[in-house]
Each structure stands twice: as structure tokens, then as C-alpha cells.
Protein backbone atom coordinates (compact mmCIF):
# COMPACT_ATOMS: atom_id res chain seq x y z
CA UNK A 1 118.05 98.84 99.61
CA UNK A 2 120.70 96.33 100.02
CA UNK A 3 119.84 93.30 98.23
CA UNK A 4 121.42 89.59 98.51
CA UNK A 5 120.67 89.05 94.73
CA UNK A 6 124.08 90.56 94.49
CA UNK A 7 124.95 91.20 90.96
CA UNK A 8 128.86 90.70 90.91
CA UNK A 9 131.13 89.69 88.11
CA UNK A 10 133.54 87.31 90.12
CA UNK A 11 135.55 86.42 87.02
CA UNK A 12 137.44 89.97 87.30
CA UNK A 13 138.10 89.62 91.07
CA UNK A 14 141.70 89.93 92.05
CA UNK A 15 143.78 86.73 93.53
CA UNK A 16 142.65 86.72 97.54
CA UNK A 17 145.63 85.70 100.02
CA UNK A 18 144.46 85.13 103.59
CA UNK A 19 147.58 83.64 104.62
CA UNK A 20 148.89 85.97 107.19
CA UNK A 21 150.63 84.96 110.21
CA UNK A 22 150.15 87.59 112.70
CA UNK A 23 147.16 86.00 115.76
CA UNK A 24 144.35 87.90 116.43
CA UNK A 25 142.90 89.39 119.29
CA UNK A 26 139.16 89.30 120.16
CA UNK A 27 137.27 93.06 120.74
CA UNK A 28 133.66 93.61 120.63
CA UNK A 29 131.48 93.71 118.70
CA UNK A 30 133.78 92.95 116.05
CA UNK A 31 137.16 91.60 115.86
CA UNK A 32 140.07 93.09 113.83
CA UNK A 33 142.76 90.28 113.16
CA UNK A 34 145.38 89.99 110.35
CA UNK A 35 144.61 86.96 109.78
CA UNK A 36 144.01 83.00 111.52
CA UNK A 37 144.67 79.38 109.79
CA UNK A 38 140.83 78.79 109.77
CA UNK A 39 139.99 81.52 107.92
CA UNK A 40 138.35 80.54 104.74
CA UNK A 41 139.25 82.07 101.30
CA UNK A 42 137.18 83.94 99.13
CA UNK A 43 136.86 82.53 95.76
CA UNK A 44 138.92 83.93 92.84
CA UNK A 45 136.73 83.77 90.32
CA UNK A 46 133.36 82.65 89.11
CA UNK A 47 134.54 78.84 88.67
CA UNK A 48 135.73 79.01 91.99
CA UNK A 49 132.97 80.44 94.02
CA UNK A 50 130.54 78.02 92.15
CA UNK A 51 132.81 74.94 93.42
CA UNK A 52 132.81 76.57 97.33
CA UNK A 53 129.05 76.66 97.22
CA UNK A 54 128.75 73.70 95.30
CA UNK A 55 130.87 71.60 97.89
CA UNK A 56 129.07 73.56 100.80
CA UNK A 57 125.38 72.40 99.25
CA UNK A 58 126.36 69.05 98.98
CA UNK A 59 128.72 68.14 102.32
CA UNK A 60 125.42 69.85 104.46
CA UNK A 61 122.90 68.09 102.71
CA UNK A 62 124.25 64.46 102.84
CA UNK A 63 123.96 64.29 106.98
CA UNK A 64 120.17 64.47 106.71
CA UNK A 65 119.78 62.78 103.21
CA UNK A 66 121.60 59.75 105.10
CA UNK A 67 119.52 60.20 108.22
CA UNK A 68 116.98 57.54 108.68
CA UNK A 69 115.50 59.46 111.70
CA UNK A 70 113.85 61.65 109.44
CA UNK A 71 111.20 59.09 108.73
CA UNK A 72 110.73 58.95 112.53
CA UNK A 73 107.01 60.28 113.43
CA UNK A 74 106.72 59.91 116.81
CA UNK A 75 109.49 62.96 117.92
CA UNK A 76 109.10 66.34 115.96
CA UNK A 77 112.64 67.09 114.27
CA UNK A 78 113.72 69.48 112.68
CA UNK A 79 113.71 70.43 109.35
CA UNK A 80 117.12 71.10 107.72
CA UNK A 81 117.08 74.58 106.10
CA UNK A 82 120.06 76.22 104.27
CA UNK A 83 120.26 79.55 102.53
CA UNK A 84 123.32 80.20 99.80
CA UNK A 85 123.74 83.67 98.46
CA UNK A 86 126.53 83.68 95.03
CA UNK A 87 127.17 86.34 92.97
CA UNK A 88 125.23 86.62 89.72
CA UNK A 89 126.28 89.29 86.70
CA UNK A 90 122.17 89.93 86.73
CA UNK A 91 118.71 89.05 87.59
CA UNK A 92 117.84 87.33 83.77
CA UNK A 93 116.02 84.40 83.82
CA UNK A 94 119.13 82.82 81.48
CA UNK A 95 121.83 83.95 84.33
CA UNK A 96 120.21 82.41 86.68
CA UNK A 97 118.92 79.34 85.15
CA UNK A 98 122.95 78.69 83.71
CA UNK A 99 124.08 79.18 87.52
CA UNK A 100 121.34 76.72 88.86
CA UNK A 101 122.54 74.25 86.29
CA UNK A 102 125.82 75.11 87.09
CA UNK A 103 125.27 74.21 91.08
CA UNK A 104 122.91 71.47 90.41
CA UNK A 105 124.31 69.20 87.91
CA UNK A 106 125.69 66.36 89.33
CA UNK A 107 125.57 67.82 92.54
CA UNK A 108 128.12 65.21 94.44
CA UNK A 109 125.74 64.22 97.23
CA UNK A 110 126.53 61.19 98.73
CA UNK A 111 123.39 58.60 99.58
CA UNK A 112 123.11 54.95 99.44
CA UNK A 113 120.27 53.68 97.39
CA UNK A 114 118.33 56.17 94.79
CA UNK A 115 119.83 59.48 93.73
CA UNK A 116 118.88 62.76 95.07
CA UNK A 117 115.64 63.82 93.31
CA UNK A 118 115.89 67.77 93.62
CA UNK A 119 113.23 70.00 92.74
CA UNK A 120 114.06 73.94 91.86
CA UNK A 121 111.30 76.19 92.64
CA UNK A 122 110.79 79.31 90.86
CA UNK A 123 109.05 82.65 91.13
CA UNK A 124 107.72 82.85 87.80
CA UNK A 125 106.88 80.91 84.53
CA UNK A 126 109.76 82.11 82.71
CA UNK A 127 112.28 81.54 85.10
CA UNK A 128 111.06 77.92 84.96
CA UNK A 129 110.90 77.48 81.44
CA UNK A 130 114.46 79.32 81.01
CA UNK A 131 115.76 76.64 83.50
CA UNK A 132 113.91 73.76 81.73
CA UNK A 133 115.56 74.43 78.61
CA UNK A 134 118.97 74.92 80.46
CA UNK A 135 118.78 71.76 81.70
CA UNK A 136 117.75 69.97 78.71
CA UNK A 137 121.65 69.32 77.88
CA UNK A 138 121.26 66.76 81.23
CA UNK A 139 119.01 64.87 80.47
CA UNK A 140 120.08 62.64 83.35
CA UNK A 141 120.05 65.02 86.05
CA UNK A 142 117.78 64.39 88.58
CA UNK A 143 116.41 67.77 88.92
CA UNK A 144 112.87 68.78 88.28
CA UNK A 145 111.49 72.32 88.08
CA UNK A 146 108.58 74.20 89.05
CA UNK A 147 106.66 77.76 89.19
CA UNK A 148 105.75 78.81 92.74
CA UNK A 149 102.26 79.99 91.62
CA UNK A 150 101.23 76.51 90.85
CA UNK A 151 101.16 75.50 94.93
CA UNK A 152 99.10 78.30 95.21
CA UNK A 153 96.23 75.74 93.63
CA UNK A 154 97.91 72.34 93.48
CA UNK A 155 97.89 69.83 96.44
CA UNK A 156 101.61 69.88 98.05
CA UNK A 157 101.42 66.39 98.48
CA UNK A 158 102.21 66.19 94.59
CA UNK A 159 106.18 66.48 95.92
CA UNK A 160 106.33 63.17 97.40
CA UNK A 161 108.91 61.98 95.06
CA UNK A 162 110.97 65.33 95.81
CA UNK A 163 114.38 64.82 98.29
CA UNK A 164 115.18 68.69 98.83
CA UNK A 165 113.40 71.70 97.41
CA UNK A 166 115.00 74.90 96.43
CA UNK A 167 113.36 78.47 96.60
CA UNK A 168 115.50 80.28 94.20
CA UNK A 169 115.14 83.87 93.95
CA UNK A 170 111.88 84.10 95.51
CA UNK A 171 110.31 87.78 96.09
CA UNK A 172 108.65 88.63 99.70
CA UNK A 173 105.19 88.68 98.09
CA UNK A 174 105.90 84.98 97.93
CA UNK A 175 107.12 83.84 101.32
CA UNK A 176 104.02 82.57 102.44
CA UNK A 177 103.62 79.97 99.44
CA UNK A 178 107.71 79.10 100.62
CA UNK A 179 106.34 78.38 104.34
CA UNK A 180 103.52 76.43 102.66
CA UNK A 181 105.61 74.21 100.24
CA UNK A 182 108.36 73.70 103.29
CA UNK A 183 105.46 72.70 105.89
CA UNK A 184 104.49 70.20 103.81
CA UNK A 185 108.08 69.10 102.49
CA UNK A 186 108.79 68.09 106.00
CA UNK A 187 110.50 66.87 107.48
CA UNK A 188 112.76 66.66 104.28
CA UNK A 189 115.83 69.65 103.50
CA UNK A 190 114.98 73.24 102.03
CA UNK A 191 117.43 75.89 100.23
CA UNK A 192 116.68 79.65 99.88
CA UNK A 193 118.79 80.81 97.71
CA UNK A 194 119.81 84.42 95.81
CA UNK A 195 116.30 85.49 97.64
CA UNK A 196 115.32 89.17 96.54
CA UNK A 197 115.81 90.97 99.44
CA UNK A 198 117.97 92.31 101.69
CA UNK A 199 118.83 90.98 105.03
CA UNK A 200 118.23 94.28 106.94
CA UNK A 201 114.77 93.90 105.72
CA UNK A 202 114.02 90.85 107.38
CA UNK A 203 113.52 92.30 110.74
CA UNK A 204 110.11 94.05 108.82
CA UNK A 205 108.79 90.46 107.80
CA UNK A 206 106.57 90.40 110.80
CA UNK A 207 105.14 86.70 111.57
CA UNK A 208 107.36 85.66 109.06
CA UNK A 209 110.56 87.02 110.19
CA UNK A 210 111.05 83.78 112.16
CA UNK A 211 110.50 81.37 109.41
CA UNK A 212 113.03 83.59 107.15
CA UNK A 213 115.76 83.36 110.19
CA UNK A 214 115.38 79.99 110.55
CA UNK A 215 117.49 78.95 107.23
CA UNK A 216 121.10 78.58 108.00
CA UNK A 217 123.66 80.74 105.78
CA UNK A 218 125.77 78.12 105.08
CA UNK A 219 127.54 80.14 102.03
CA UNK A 220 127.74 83.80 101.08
CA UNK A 221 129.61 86.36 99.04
CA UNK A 222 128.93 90.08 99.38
CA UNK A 223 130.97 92.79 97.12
CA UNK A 224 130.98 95.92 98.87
CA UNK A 225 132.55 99.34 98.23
CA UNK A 226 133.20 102.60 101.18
CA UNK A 227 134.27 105.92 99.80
CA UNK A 228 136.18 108.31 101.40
CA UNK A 229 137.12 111.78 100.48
CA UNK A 230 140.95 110.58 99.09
CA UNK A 231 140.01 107.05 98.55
CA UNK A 232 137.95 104.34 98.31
CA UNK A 233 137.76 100.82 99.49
CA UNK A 234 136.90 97.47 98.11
CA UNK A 235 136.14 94.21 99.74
CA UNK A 236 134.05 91.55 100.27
CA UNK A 237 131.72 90.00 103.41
CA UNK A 238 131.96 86.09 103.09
CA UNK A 239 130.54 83.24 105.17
CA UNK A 240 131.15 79.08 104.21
CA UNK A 241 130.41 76.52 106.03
CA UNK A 242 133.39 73.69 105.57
CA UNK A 243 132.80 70.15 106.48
CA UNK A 244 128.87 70.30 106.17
CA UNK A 245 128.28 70.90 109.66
CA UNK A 246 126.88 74.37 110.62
CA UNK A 247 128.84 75.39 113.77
CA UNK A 248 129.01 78.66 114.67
CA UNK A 249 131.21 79.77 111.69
CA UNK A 250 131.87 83.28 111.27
CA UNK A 251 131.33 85.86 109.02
CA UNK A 252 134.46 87.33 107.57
CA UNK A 253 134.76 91.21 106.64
CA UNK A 254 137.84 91.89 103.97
CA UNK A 255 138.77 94.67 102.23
CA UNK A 256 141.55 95.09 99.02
CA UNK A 257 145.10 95.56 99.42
CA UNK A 258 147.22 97.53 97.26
CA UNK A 259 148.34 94.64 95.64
CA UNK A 260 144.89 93.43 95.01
CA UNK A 261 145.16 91.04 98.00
CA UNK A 262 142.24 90.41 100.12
CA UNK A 263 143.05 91.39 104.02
CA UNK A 264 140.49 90.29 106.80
CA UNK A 265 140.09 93.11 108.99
CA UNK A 266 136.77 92.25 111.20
CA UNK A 267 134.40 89.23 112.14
CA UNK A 268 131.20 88.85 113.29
CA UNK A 269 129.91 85.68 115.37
CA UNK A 270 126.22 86.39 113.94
CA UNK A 271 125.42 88.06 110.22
CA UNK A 272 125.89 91.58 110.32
CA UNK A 273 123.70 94.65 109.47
CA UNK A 274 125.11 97.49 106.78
CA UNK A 275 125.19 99.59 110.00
CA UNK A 276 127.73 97.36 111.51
CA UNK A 277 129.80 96.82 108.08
CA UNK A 278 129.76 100.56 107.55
CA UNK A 279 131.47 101.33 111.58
CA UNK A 280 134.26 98.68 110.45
CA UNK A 281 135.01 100.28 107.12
CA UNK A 282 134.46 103.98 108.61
CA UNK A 283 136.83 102.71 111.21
CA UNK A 284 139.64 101.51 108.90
CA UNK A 285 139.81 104.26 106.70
CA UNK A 286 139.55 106.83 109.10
CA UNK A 287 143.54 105.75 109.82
CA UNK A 288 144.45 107.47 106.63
CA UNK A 289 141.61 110.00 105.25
CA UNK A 290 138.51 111.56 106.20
CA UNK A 291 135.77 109.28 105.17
CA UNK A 292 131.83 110.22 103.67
CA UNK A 293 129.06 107.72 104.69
CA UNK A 294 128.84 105.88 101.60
CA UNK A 295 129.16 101.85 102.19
CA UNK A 296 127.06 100.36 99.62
CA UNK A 297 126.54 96.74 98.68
CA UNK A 298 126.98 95.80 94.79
CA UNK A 299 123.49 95.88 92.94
CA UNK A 300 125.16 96.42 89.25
CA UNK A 301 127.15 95.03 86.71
CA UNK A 302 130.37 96.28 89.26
CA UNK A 303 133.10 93.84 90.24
CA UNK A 304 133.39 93.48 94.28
CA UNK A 305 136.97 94.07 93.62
CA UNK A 306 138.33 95.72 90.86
CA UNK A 307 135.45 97.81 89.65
CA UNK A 308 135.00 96.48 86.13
CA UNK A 309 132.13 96.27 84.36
């Protein structure tokens, strides 16, 4: 199973250059282009794809952390919901309480008045007290943490004081106690991020397959590797929203160069399935070498890129 808890060691990935300057031309359902001056670039190393989702986080959240109509009760809005997916070298409860602290302190949100009061919300005990002790070093960050089981018996209305709640690696078992705490968090912003499964899966969530699809991807990195009989193939599948506006941004398929460059050779207007990633790939290599069906996404200690461990 493909899993979005993608266990990649960015600080070994090769320099990306998505400066080309040949146009592209649109085919369905993908589109194979060299390259186009909107394209975003992957990041380069761990520093750098903690900035990109950093500055993605922030820009999208400070529209409706600014926006007095949330407060409005007589017209149903709707609530702001954002989903980030970053690599992580593995599922610890110290790896991912350094990269929350790492994304959260002094998150550079912009709101007139109090600062943002953000609340982490984890699947387990240890993952909070892991990220409790992390955070310790910041004493002035406004970020408060908490175990998911607790709303399971505690009243929601305990998170008055919270701005923007984030779900972070949360397990399926749990997705009802997510809808719960986000119901009552409204009509104030939710994250999802690094959830623990994979987005194929999503279309066996049943009544909550909607709620799931209803969080924006508004930043993503995604190592994956296709094999062919003579050769093999490394790239990454990469999505960030610029600006914080979600617009219809695109999701970006590259593979490696010789040179260790990244090339775009496919995107998608909507996120696409491993079925869809693997006809791209199958596609490209074909050119030079029989290929065997073996697209897989990263799920160990394997760089998207260069293959170190």
C-alpha cells in the first residue's frame, strides 16, 4: 500500500532545475511538457522543503485568520481545510515531533491583534508527549498539543481558545474523532497532515470519503521509483500552492536526469492515482527499454532521488 507518510531523506536529493525553455503542449489525460515558467521547483533538500511548506501553511492560512466573516452566523461558510504531505526519514514519535516544531515555530502568519494560538493533535500519548518536550526549547510558541483519544470523552468546546487545529499523522481508525473535533472547530481552519494512508485508499472510506476529499492539498512531495529491465527511474510527484490561494494548481510528475536534474515530464489537473503515475513512467521508459510493472512509492529509509540510505 502506498502511503503519504512518505519516509524520504530529502537532504541527499540531487539539485532540481526546472528551467527549460521548450512550451508545452496539452494531451489527455496527462500532459508531457519540457518545461513552463510557472512550474514550481522541488525542494533540494530537507531545509528547503520545510521552508516551501512552511511558506505554503502560512500564506493559506492568513486569508481566513484575517477574515472577519468567519464570525458571521447567519450564512453557513465554509470551513478552510488544508492537507500538507513532507517527507519524513520515519514514523518515530521524535521525527515527527522535530518536523512539527520545525513547521510550527514561529510560523510567519500574519494577523492583527493576538497571535495564532495553534493546537497539534496527535494520535497517541507518546506522540504528544515527544512533541511537548520538543517544544519545550519555545517556550513562547503559541502552540499547544493534544492526544486525539482525549475528544473521545472531553467536551470539544474545551478548544475555544484554539485558531487552527492540526491532525498530524492520524490513522483511519481515527477519522471519525477528526470529523468530530473539525465540526466543532468551525467555522475556524483545519490541517491534515503526513496522514497514514494512502490516497488510493480513500475511495474505500465510505461516508467518510467526502470529509477526507474535502481538505485541499496545498503542498506535497512524493519520491517514487519505476524499474525497467535495463534501468530504472527516479523522480518525484509534487504539488504547492504559491501565493496562499488554492486555484487549480497542478500536480507535477518529474523524473531524474542523467545529471541528477529533475525533468517534468507529465501533469495532472486533479491528484493522481499510482495507476495513472505508473502509464506516465511505463510510457517514458518504454522509449529506451522494455519496462516490468514495478512503480512504487518510497515507504523506507530510500532517497526519492539518489537511492541512499
Amino acid at each position: 500500500m502506498a502511503s503519504n507518510l512518505l519516509k524520504i531523506h530529502v537532504q541527499t536529493t540531487q539539485t532540481a532545475n526546472l528551467l527549460h525553455k521548450h512550451k508545452h503542449k496539452h494531451k489527455q489525460p496527462w500532459t508531457r511538457f519540457s518545461s513552463s515558467s510557472s512550474t514550481p521547483t522541488p525542494p533540494t533538500s530537507k531545509e528547503a522543503a520545510i521552508l516551501q511548506a512552511k511558506t505554503c501553511l502560512s500564506t493559506t492560512l492568513e486569508k481566513p485568520l484575517n477574515n472577519t466573516k468567519l464570525t458571521n452566523k447567519l450564512k453557513r461558510l465554509k470551513q478552510p481545510r488544508f492537507r500538507l504531505e513532507i517527507p519524513v526519514i520515519d514514523d518515530s514519535s521524535d521525527s515527527l515531533s522535530q518536523l512539527a516544531f520545525d513547521i510550527f515555530r514561529e510560523l510567519p502568519i500574519k494577523r492583527k491583534g493576538s497571535p495564532v494560538n495553534v493546537l497539534i493533535i496527535w494520535p497517541n500519548a507518546a506522540h504528544k508527549e515527544a512533541a511537548t518536550k520538543v517544544f519545550e526549547s519555545s517556550p513562547n510558541c503559541p502552540v499547544e498539543h493534544a492526544d486525539i483519544a482525549s475528544f473521545y470523552y472531553n467536551d470539544i468546546r474545551s478548544l475555544s481558545s484554539t485558531d487552527v487545529a492540526v491532525f498530524l499523522a492520524v490513522e483511519t481508525s481515527q477519522l471519525e474523532a477528526v470529523k468530530s473535533v473539525s465540526d466543532g472547530l468551525y467555522p475556524r481552519p483545519v490541517v491534515m497532515f503526513n496522514p497514514r494512508w494512502g490516497f488510493d485508499d480513500e475511495s474505500e472510506f465510505g461516508e467518510m470519503s467526502g470529509f477526507v476529499g474535502s481538505f485541499e492539498v496545498i503542498y506535497s512531495f512524493m519520491g517514487l521509483e519505476v524499474k525497467g529491465v535495463l534501468s530504472k527511474r527516479k523522480g518525484v510527484i509534487f504539488k504547492c500552492v504559491r501565493d496562499g490561494v488554492v486555484s487549480g494548481e497542478k500536480w507535477f510528475v518529474l523524473v531524474e536526469e542523467e545529471g541528477g536534474e529533475l525533468k517534468v515530464i507529465s501533469t495532472f489537473k486533479v491528484r493522481p492515482s499510482i495507476a495513472e503515475v505508473e502509464n506516465v513512467l511505463y510510457n517514458l521508459m518504454a522509449m529506451n527499454s522494455p519496462v516490468t510493472k514495478s512503480v512504487q512509492f518510497f515507504t523506507n529509509l530510500v532517497s526519492s532521488v539518489t537511492g541512499k540510505k
